[in-house]
Each structure stands twice: as C-alpha cells, then as structure tokens.
Protein backbone atom coordinates (compact mmCIF):
# COMPACT_ATOMS: atom_id res chain seq x y z
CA UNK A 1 0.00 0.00 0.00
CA UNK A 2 2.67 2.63 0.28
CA UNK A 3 4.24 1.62 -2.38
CA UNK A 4 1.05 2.44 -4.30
CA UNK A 5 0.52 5.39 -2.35
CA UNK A 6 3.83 6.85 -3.51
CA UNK A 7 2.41 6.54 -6.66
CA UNK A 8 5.28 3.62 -7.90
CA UNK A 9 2.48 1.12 -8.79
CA UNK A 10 -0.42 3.41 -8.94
CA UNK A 11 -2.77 0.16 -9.02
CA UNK A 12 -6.65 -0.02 -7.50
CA UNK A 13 -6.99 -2.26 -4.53
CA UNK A 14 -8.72 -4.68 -6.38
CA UNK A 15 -5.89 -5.72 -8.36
CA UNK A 16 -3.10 -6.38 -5.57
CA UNK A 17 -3.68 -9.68 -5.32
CA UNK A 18 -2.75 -9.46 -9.20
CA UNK A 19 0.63 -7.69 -8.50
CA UNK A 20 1.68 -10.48 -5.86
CA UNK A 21 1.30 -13.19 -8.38
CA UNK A 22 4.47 -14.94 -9.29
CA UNK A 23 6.37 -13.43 -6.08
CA UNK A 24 7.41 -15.35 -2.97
CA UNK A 25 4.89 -14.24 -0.84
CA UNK A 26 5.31 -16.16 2.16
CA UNK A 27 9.11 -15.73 2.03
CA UNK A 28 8.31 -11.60 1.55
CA UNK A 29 5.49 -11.28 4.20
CA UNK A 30 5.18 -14.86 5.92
CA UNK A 31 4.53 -18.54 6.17
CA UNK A 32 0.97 -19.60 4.51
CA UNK A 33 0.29 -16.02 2.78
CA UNK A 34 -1.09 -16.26 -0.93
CA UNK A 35 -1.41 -13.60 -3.39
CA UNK A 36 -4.88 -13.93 -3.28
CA UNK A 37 -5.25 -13.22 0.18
CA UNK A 38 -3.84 -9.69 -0.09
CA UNK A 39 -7.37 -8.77 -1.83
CA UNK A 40 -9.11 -5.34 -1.21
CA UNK A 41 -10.95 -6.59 1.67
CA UNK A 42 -8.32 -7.35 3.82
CA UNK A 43 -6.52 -3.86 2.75
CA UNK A 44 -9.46 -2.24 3.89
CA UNK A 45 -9.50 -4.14 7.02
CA UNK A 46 -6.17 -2.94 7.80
CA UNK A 47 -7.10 0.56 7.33
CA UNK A 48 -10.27 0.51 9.86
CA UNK A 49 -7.74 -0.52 12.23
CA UNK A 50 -5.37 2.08 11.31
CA UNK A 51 -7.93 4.61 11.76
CA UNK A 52 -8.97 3.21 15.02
CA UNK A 53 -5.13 3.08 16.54
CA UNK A 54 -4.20 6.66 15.17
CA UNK A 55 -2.55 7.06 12.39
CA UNK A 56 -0.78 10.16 13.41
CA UNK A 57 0.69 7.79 16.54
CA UNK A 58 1.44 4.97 13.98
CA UNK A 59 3.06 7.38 11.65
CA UNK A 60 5.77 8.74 14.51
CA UNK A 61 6.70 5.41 15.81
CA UNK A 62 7.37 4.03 12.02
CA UNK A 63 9.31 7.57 11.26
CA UNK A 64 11.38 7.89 14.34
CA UNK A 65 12.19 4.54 14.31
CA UNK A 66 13.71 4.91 10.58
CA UNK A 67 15.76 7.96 11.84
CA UNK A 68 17.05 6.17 14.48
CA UNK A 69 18.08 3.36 11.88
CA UNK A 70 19.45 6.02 9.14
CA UNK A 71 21.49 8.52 11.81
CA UNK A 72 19.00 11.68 11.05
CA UNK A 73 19.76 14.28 13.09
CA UNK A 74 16.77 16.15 14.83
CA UNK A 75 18.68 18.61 16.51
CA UNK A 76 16.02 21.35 14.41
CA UNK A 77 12.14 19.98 13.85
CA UNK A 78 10.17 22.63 11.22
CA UNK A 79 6.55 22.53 11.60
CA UNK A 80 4.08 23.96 8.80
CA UNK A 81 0.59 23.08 7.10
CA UNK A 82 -0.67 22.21 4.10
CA UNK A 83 -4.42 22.04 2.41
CA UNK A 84 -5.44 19.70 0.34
CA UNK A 85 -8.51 20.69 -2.16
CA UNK A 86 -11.27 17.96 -2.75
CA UNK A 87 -13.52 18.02 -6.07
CA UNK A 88 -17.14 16.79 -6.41
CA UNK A 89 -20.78 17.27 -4.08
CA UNK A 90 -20.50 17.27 -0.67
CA UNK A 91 -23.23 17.28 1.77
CA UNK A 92 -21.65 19.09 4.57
CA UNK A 93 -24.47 17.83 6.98
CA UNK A 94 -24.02 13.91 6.64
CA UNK A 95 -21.07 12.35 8.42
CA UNK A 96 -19.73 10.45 5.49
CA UNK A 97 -17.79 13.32 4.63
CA UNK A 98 -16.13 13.19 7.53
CA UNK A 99 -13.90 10.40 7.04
CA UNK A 100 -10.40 10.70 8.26
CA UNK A 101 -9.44 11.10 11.89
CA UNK A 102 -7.41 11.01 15.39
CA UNK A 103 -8.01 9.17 18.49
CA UNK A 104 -10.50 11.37 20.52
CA UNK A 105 -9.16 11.90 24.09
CA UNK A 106 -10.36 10.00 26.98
CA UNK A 107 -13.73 10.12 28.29
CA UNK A 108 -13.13 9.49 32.12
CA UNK A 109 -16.87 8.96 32.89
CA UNK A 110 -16.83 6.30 30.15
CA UNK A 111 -13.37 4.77 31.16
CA UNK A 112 -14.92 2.55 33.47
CA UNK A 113 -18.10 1.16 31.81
CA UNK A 114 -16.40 -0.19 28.83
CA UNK A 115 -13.09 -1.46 27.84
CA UNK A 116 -13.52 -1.19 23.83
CA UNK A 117 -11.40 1.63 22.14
CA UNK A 118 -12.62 4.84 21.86
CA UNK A 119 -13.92 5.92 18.53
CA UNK A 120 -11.80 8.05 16.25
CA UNK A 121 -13.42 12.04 16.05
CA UNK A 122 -13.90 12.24 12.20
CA UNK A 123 -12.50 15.72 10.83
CA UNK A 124 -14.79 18.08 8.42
CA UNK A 125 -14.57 18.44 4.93
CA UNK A 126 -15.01 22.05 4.63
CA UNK A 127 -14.28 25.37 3.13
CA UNK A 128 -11.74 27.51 4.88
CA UNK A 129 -7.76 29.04 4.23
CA UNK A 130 -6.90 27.55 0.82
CA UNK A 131 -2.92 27.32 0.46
CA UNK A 132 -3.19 26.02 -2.92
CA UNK A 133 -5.44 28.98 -4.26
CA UNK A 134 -8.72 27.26 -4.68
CA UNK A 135 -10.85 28.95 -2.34
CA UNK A 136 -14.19 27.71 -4.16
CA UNK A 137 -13.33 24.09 -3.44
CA UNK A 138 -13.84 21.85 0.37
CA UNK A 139 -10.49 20.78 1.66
CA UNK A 140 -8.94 19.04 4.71
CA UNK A 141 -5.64 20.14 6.22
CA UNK A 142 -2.59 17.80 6.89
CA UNK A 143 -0.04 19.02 9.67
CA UNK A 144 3.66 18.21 9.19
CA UNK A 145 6.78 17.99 11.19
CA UNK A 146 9.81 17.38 9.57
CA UNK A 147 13.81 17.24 10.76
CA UNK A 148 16.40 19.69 9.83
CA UNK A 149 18.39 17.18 8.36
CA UNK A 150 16.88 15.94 5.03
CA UNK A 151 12.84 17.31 5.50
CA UNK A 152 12.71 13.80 6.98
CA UNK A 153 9.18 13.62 8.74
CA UNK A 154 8.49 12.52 12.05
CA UNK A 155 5.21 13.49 12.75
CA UNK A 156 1.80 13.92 10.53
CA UNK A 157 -1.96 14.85 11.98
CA UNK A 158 -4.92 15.30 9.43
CA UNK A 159 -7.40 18.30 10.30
CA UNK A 160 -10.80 19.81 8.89
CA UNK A 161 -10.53 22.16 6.26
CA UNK A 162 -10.98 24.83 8.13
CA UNK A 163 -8.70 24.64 11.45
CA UNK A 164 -6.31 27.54 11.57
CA UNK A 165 -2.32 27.18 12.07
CA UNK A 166 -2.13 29.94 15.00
CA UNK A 167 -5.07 27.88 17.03
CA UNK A 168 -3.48 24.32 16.82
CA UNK A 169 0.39 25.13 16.50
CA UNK A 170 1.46 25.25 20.01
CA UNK A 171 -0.72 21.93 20.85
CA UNK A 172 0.70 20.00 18.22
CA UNK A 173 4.00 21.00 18.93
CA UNK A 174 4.15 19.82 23.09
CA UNK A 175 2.23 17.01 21.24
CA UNK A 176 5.51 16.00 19.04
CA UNK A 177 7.30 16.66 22.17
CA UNK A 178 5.63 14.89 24.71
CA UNK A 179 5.07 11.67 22.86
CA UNK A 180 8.86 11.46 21.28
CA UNK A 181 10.60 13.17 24.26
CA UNK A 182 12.96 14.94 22.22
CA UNK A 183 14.89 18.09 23.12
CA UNK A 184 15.11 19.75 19.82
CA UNK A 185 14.65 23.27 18.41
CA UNK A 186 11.04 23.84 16.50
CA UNK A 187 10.93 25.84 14.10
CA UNK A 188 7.43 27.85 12.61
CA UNK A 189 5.94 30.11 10.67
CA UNK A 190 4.78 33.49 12.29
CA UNK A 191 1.42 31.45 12.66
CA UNK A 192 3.08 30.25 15.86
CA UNK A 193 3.42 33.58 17.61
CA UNK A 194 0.64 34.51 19.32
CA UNK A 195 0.78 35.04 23.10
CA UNK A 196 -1.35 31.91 24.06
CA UNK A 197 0.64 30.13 21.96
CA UNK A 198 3.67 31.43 23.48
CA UNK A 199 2.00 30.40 27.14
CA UNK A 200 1.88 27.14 26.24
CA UNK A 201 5.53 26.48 25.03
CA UNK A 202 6.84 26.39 28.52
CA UNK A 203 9.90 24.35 28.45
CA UNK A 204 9.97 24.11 25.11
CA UNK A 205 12.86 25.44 22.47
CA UNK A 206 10.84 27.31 19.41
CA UNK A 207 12.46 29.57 16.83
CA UNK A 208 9.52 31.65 14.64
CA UNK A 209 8.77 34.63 12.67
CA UNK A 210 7.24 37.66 14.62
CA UNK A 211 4.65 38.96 12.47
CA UNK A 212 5.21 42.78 11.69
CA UNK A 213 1.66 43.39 12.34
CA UNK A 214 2.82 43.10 15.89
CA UNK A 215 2.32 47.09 17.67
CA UNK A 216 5.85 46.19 19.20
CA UNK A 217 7.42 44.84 16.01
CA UNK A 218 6.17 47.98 14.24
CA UNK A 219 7.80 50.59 16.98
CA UNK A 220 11.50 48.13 17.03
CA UNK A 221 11.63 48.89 13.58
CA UNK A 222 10.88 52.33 13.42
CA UNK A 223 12.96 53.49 15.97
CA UNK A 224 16.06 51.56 15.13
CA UNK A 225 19.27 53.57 13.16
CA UNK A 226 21.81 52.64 11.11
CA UNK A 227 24.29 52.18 14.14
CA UNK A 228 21.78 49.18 16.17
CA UNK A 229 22.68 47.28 13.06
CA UNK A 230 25.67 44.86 12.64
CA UNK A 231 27.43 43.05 9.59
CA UNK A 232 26.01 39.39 9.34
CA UNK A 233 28.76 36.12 7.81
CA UNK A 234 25.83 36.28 5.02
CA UNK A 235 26.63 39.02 2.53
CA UNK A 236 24.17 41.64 2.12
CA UNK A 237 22.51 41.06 5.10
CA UNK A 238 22.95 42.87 8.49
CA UNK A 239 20.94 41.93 12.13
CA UNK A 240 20.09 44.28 15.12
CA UNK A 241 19.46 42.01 18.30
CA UNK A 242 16.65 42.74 20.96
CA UNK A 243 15.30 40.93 24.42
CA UNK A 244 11.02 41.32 24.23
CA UNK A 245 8.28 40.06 26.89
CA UNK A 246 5.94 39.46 24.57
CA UNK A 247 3.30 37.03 25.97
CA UNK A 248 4.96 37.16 29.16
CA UNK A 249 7.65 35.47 27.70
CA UNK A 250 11.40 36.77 28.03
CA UNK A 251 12.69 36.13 24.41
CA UNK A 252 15.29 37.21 21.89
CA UNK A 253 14.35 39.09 19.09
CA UNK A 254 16.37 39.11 15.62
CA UNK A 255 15.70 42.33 13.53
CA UNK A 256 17.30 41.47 9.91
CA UNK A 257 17.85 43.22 7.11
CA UNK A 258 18.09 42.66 3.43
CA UNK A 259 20.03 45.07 1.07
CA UNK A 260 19.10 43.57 -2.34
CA UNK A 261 15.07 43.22 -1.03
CA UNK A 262 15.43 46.40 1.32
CA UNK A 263 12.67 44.77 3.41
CA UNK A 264 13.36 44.55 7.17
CA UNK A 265 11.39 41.62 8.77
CA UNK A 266 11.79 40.80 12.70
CA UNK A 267 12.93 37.32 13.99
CA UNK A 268 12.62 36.05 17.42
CA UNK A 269 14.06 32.84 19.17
C-alpha cells in the first residue's frame, strides 16, 4: 500500500492480489500467505484498524524509528501546514464526509463502563484558508513535522478544512514533544506567535517569525538607526538584536535586514 501510495504502482486495490502473483509471498510477508489473500478486503480491514489506533501515533513510531536506523539528526524539527482541495458534491451535513481522523481523548466517565477503544473524532470536509489557491473548493488540512536534516518527517496529523495554524500550532508541537521526548529546536511560521501560543511552550525550544503586524514589532523597527545594526557572515545582510516580553515570555528578538530586497522583517528565538 505505500508503495502504491507513492504513486510507484499506482494500481486499485482490487488488483493487488494481481501484482503479488508470481512473487514469494510467504518468504516476503510470511509462512501460509497467498497472493490472493492480499485482496481489497483485507486492505481495507487494515485501514479501519489504522484509523482506530491513530494514524498520526502509527506514523511517529514508524518515522522515528527509521531515523534512528538512518542517523538523522533532529537537533532542528520545522513545523508547517498544508491544504489539500477535494472536487465533487459534498453534503456538509451527513457524516460520510467526515472520514479521516485522530483518536479522541479520553472520556473518564466512560473509562470505566467499557473497555472497547474509543472511537476516532472524524475531521470536516469544509471550506476555509486555501494554500493552494482554490478557495471555491472543500479541503482538509494535513499538519507536518519534519527534521532539519533531510525534510525527513516525524510526525503527521490530518485536520478539517478549516482549522487555523495559530489555534493548533502550540498543541501539536508539546504534542511531538511529549510523545517522542525529544529536546530539539522547533521551528514555525509566524502562525506560531501569538501570546497563548507562546504560554503554552513552557519548556519548550521554538524559533519563529514575529509577524510585523505586531504594535511592538512595528515601533522596534521604526525606531532603530543605522548604528543598532551589525554586519552578518551572510553578505548583504545585516541583524540588530533585541530581548522582548511578549506574551509574558522573556525572548530574543532578531531584527534582519536585506540590502538587495530592502525589506526589514523581525525574527525572534
């Protein structure tokens, strides 16, 4: 199935039993398996229990494991979002279109009445911030966090078309930390910085954009001179450094500027 997902087969799941045939099955996969046992069915069976488990905690045990195995460093993590546009009628009032999901978190007053999992919260199909300039269409979001070192990623989590980046960053973030207990640096877009966000980072090493919209970014900036600046390694560039409490959070701001785009954006870390 992933090798069909990454689009190096690119056959239905009807016909996998038909790409097995004349390969040593049992040898491959294990004693007693037959092509035609890898039918459609039991692919589909595998995914209701995929969807039941997590996928987004069955995704980051499969990835970390494989960095562990290939020596990927993950001293730098780089979180960002993408949307992913859907064609055709969608009745935004019947559950089928919610489809894909998470584990929903523990219902203590339920805990002890039952022992069966907990059922997945199905995500919305919806209209909302369209990154791939297709406003008109319904889309569903997929949140990414990948290494430094070679975009490897570690962590994926599928959301409703019409979550926003600033509300869900920060969670998702002590999320990745929490479950991988890893110490390293996480890097985001300016969709990050937002002082609840901010609150919520305690402990936590984060590198982001300040947005200039930002009253305090806007006053740095204006009031700095030529003399608060400083020659960066990078030619053409030059950096003015500043402490902020924004959020009531003691930080270090990174004002840098660009000769050849004579733009001045502020940085924080």
């Amino acid at each position: 199935m992933i090798i069909n997902g990454l689009g190096l087969l690119s056959a239905p799941l009807y016909l996998f039993p038909k790409f097995f045939e004349g390969k040593d099955t049992e040898h491959l996969i294990g004693e007693g398996i037959q092509p035609e046992h890898l039918n459609d069915y039991r692919l589909g069976r595998v995914l209701d229990q995929l969807y039941l488990v997590g996928v987004s905690q069955i995704f980051t045990i499969i990835a970390l494991a494989a960095a562990q195995k290939f020596e990927v460093k993950v001293e730098t993590s780089h979180l960002d979002s993408s949307s992913f546009h859907l064609h055709g009628n969608y009745d935004f009032e019947h559950p089928s279109v919610a489809f894909w999901a998470q584990n929903s978190p523990e219902d203590e007053s339920n805990s002890s009445a039952s022992n069966d999992p907990i059922p997945p919260v199905p995500i919305s199909i919806t209209y909302g911030y369209s990154q791939g300039s297709s406003p008109d269409l319904p889309q569903f979001i997929v949140q990414l966090i990948c290494t430094g070192d070679g975009d490897v990623p570690l962590f994926l989590k599928v959301a409703s078309g019409n979550e926003s980046d600033s509300g869900v960053f920060a969670s998702i973030i002590m999320e990745f930390k929490n479950q991988l207990n890893l110490d390293s640096l996480m890097v985001a877009q300016g969709a990050l910085y937002t002082a609840p966000n901010l609150s919520i980072l305690t402990g936590c090493r984060w590198l982001s954009r300040v947005p200039q919209r930002l009253k305090q970014a806007q006053q740095l900036v204006s009031q700095l001179s030529e003399t608060d600046f400083i020659d960066s390694a990078v030619t053409g560039y030059r950096s003015s450094e500043h402490k902020s409490n924004y959020g009531g959070v003691l930080q270090r701001w990174l004002v840098v500027e660009s000769s050849a785009l004579s733009l001045t954006d502020v940085n924080y870390q």
